[in-house]
PDB file of N, CA and C in Angstrom:
ATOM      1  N   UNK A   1      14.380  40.376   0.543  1.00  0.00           N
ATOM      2  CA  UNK A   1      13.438  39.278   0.502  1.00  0.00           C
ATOM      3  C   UNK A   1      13.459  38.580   1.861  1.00  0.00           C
ATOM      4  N   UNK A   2      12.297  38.528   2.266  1.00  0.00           N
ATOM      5  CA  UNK A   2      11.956  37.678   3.781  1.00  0.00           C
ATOM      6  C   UNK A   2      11.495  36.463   3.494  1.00  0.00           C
ATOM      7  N   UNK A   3      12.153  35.274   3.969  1.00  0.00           N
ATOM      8  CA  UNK A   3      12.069  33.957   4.033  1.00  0.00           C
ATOM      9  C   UNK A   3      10.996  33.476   5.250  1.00  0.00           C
ATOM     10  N   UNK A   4       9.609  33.552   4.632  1.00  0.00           N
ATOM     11  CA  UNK A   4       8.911  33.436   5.632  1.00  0.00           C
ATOM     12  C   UNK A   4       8.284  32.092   5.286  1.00  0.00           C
ATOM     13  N   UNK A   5       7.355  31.082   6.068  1.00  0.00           N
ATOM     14  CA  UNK A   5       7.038  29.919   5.824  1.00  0.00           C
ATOM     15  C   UNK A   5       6.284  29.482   4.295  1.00  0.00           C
ATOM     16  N   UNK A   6       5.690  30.528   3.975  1.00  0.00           N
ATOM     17  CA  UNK A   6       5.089  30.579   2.643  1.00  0.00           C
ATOM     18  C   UNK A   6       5.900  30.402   1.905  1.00  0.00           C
ATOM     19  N   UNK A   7       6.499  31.174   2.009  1.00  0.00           N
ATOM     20  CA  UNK A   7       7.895  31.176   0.966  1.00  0.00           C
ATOM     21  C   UNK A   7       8.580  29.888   0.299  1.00  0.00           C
ATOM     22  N   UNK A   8       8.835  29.855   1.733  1.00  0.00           N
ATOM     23  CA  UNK A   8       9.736  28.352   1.779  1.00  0.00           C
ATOM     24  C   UNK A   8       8.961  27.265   0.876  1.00  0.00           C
ATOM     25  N   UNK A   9       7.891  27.026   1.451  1.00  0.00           N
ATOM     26  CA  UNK A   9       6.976  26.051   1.066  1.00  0.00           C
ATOM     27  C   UNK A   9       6.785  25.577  -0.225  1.00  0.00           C
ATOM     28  N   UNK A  10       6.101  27.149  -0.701  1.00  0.00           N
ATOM     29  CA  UNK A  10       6.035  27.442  -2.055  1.00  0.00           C
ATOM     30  C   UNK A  10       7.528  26.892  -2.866  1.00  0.00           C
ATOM     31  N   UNK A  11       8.673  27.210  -2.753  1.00  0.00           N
ATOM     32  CA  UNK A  11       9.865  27.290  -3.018  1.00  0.00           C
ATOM     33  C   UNK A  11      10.234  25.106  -3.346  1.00  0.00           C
ATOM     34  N   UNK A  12      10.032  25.056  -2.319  1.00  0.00           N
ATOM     35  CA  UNK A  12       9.957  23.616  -1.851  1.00  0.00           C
ATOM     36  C   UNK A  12       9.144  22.713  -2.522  1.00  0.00           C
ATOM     37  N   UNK A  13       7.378  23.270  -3.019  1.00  0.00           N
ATOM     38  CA  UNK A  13       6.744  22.315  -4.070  1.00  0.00           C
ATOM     39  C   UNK A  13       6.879  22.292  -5.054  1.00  0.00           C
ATOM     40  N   UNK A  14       7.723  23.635  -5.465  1.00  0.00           N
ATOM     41  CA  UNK A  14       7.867  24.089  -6.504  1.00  0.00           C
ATOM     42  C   UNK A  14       9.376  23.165  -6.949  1.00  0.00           C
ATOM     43  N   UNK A  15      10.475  23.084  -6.311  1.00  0.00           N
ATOM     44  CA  UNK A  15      11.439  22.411  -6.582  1.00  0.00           C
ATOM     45  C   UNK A  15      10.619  21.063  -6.967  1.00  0.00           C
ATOM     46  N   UNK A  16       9.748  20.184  -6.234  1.00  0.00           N
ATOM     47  CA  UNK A  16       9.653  19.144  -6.040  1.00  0.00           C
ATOM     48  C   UNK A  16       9.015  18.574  -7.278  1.00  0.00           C
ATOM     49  N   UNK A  17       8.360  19.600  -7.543  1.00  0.00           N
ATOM     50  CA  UNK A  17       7.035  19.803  -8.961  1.00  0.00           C
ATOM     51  C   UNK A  17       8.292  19.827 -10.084  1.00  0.00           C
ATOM     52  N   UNK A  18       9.485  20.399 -10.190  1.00  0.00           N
ATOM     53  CA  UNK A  18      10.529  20.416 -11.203  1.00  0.00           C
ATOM     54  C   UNK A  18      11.113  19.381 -11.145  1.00  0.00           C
ATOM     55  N   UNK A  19      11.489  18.914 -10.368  1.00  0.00           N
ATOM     56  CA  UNK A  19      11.704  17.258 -10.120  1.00  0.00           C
ATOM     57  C   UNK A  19      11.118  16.224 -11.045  1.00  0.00           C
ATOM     58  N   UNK A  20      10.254  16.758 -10.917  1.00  0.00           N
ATOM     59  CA  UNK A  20       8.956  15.187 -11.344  1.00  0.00           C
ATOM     60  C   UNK A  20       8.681  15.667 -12.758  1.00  0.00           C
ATOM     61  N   UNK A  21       8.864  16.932 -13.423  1.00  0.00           N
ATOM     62  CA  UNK A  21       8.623  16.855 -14.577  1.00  0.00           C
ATOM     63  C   UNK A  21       9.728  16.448 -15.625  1.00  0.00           C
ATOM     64  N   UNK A  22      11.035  16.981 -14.707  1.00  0.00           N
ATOM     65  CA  UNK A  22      12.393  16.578 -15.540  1.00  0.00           C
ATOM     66  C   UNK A  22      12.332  14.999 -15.532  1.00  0.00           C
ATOM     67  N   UNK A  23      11.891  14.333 -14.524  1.00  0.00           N
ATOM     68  CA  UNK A  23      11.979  12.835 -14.162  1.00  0.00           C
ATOM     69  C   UNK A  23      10.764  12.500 -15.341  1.00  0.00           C
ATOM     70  N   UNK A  24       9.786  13.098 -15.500  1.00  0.00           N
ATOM     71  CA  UNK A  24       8.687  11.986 -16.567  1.00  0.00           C
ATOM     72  C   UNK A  24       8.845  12.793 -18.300  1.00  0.00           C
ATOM     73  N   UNK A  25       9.914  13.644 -17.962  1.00  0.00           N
ATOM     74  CA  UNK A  25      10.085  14.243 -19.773  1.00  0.00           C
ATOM     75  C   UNK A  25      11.410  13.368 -20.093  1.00  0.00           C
ATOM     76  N   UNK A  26      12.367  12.981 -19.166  1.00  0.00           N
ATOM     77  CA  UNK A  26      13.606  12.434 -19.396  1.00  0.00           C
ATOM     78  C   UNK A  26      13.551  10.529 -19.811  1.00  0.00           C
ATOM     79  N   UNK A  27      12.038  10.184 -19.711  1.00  0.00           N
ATOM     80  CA  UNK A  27      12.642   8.542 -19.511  1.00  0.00           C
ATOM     81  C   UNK A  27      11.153   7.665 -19.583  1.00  0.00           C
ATOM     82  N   UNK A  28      11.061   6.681 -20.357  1.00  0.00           N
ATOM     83  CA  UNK A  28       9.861   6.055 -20.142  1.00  0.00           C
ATOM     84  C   UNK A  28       9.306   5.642 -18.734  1.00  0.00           C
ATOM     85  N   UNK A  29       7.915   4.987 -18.814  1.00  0.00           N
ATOM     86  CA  UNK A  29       7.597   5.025 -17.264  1.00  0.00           C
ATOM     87  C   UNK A  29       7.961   3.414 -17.662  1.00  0.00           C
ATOM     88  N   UNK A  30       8.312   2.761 -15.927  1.00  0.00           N
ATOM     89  CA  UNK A  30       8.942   1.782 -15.309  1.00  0.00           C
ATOM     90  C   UNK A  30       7.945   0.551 -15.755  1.00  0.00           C
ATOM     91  N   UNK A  31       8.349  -0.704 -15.803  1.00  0.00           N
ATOM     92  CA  UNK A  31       7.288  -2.130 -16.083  1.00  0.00           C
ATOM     93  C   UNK A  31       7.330  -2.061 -14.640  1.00  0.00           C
ATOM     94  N   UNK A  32       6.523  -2.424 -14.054  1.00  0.00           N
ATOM     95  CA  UNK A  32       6.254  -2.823 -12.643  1.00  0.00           C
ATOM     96  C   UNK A  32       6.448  -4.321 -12.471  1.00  0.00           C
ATOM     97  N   UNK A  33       6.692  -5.023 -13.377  1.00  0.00           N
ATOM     98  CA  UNK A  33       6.775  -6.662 -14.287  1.00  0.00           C
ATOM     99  C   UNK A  33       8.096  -6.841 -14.052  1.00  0.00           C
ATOM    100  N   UNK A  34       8.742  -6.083 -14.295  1.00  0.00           N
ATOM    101  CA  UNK A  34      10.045  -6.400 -14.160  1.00  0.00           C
ATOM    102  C   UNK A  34      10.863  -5.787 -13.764  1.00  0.00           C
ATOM    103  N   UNK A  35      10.565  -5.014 -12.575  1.00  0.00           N
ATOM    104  CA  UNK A  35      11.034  -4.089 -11.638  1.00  0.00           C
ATOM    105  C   UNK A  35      11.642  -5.104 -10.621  1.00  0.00           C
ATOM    106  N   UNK A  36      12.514  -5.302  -9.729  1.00  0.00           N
ATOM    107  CA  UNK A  36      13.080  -6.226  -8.604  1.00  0.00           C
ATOM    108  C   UNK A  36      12.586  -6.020  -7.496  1.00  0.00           C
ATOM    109  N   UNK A  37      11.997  -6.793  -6.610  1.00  0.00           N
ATOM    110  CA  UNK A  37      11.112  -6.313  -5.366  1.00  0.00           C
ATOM    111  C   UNK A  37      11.867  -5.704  -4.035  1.00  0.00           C
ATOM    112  N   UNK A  38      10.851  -5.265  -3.954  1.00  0.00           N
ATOM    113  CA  UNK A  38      10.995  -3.995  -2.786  1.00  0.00           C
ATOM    114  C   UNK A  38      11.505  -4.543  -1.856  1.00  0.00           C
ATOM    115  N   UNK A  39      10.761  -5.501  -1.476  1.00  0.00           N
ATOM    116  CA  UNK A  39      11.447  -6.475  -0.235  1.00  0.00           C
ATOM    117  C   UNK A  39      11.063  -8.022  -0.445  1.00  0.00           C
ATOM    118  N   UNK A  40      12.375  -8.434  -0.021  1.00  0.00           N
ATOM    119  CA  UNK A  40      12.048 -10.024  -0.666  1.00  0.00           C
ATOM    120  C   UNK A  40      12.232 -11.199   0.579  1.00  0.00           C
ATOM    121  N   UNK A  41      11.711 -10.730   1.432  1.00  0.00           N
ATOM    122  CA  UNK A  41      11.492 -11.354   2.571  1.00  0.00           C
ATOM    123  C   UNK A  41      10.870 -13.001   2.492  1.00  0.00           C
ATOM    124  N   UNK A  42      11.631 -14.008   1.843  1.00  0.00           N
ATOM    125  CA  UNK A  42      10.776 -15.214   1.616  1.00  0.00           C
ATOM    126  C   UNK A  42       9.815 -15.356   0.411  1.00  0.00           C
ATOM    127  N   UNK A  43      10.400 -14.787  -0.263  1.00  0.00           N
ATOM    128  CA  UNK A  43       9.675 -14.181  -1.663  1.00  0.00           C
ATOM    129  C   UNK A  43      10.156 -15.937  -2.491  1.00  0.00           C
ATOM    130  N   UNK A  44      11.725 -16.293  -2.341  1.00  0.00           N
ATOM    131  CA  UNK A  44      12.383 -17.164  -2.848  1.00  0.00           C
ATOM    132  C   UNK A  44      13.427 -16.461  -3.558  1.00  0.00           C
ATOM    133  N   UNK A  45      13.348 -15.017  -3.787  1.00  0.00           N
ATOM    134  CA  UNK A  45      14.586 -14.736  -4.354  1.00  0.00           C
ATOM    135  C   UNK A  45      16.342 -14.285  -3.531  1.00  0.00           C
ATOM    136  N   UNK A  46      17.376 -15.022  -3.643  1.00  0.00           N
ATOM    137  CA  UNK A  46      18.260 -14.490  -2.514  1.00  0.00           C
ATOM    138  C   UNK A  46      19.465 -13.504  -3.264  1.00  0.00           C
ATOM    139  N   UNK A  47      20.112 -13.190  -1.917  1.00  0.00           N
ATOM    140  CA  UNK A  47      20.417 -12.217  -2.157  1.00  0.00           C
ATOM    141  C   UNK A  47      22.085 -12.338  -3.142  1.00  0.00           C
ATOM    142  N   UNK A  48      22.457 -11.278  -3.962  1.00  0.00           N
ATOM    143  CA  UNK A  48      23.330 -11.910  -4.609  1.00  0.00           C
ATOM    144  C   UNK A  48      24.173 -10.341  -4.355  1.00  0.00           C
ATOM    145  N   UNK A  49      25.707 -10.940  -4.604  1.00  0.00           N
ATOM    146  CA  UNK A  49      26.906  -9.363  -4.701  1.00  0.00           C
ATOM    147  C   UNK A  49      26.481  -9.251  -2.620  1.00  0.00           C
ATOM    148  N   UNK A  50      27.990  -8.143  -2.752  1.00  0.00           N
ATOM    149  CA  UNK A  50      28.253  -7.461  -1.634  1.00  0.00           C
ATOM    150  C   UNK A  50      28.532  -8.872  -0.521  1.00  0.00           C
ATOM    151  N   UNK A  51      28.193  -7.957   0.760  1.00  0.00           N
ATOM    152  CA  UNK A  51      28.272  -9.160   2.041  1.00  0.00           C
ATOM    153  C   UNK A  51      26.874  -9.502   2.244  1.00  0.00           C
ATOM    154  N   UNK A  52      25.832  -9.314   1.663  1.00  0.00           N
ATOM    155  CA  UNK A  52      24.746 -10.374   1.991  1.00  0.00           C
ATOM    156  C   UNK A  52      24.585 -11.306   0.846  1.00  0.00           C
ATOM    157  N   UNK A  53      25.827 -11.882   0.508  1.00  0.00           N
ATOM    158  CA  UNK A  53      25.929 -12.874  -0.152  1.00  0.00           C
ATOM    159  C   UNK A  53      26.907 -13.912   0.445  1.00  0.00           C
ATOM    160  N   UNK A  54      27.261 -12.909   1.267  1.00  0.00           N
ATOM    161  CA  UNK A  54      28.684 -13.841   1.688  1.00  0.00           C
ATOM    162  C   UNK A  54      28.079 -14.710   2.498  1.00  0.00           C
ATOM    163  N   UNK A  55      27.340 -15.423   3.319  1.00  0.00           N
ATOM    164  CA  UNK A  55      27.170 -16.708   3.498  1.00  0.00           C
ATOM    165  C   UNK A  55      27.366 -18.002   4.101  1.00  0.00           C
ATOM    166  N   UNK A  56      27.756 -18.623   4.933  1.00  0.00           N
ATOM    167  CA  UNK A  56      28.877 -19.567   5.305  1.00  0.00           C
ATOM    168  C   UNK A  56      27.864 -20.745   3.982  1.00  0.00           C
ATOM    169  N   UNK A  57      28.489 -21.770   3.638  1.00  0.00           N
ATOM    170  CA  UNK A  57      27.943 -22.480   2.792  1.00  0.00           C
ATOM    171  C   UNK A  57      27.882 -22.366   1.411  1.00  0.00           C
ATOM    172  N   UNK A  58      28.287 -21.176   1.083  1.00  0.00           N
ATOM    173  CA  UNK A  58      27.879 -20.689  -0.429  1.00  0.00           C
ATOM    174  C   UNK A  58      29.590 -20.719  -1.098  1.00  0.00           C
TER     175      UNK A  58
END
């Protein structure tokens, strides 16, 4: 068997395509409502746990 770009490719959407079906047969889909934001840049929510909590003041 020759690993030529087709191949690969094919091989590659094909993993990616198995991915996504094990991911939407395994689990309800997500609330977007109450999902935690992506980025909370001044949103008002801060940050809590780890060292971006640590703080001077807190």
């Amino acid at each position: 068997m020759q690993l030529t770009r087709r191949f690969v490719a094919v091989m590659a959407l094909g993993l990616i395509g198995l991915v996504l079906v094990i991911d939407f047969a395994g689990g309800a889909v997500p609330n977007a409502y109450q999902a935690p934001a992506v980025v909370a840049l001044g949103s008002g929510q801060v940050a809590t746990g780890a060292m971006c909590a640590g703080l001077p003041g807190n």
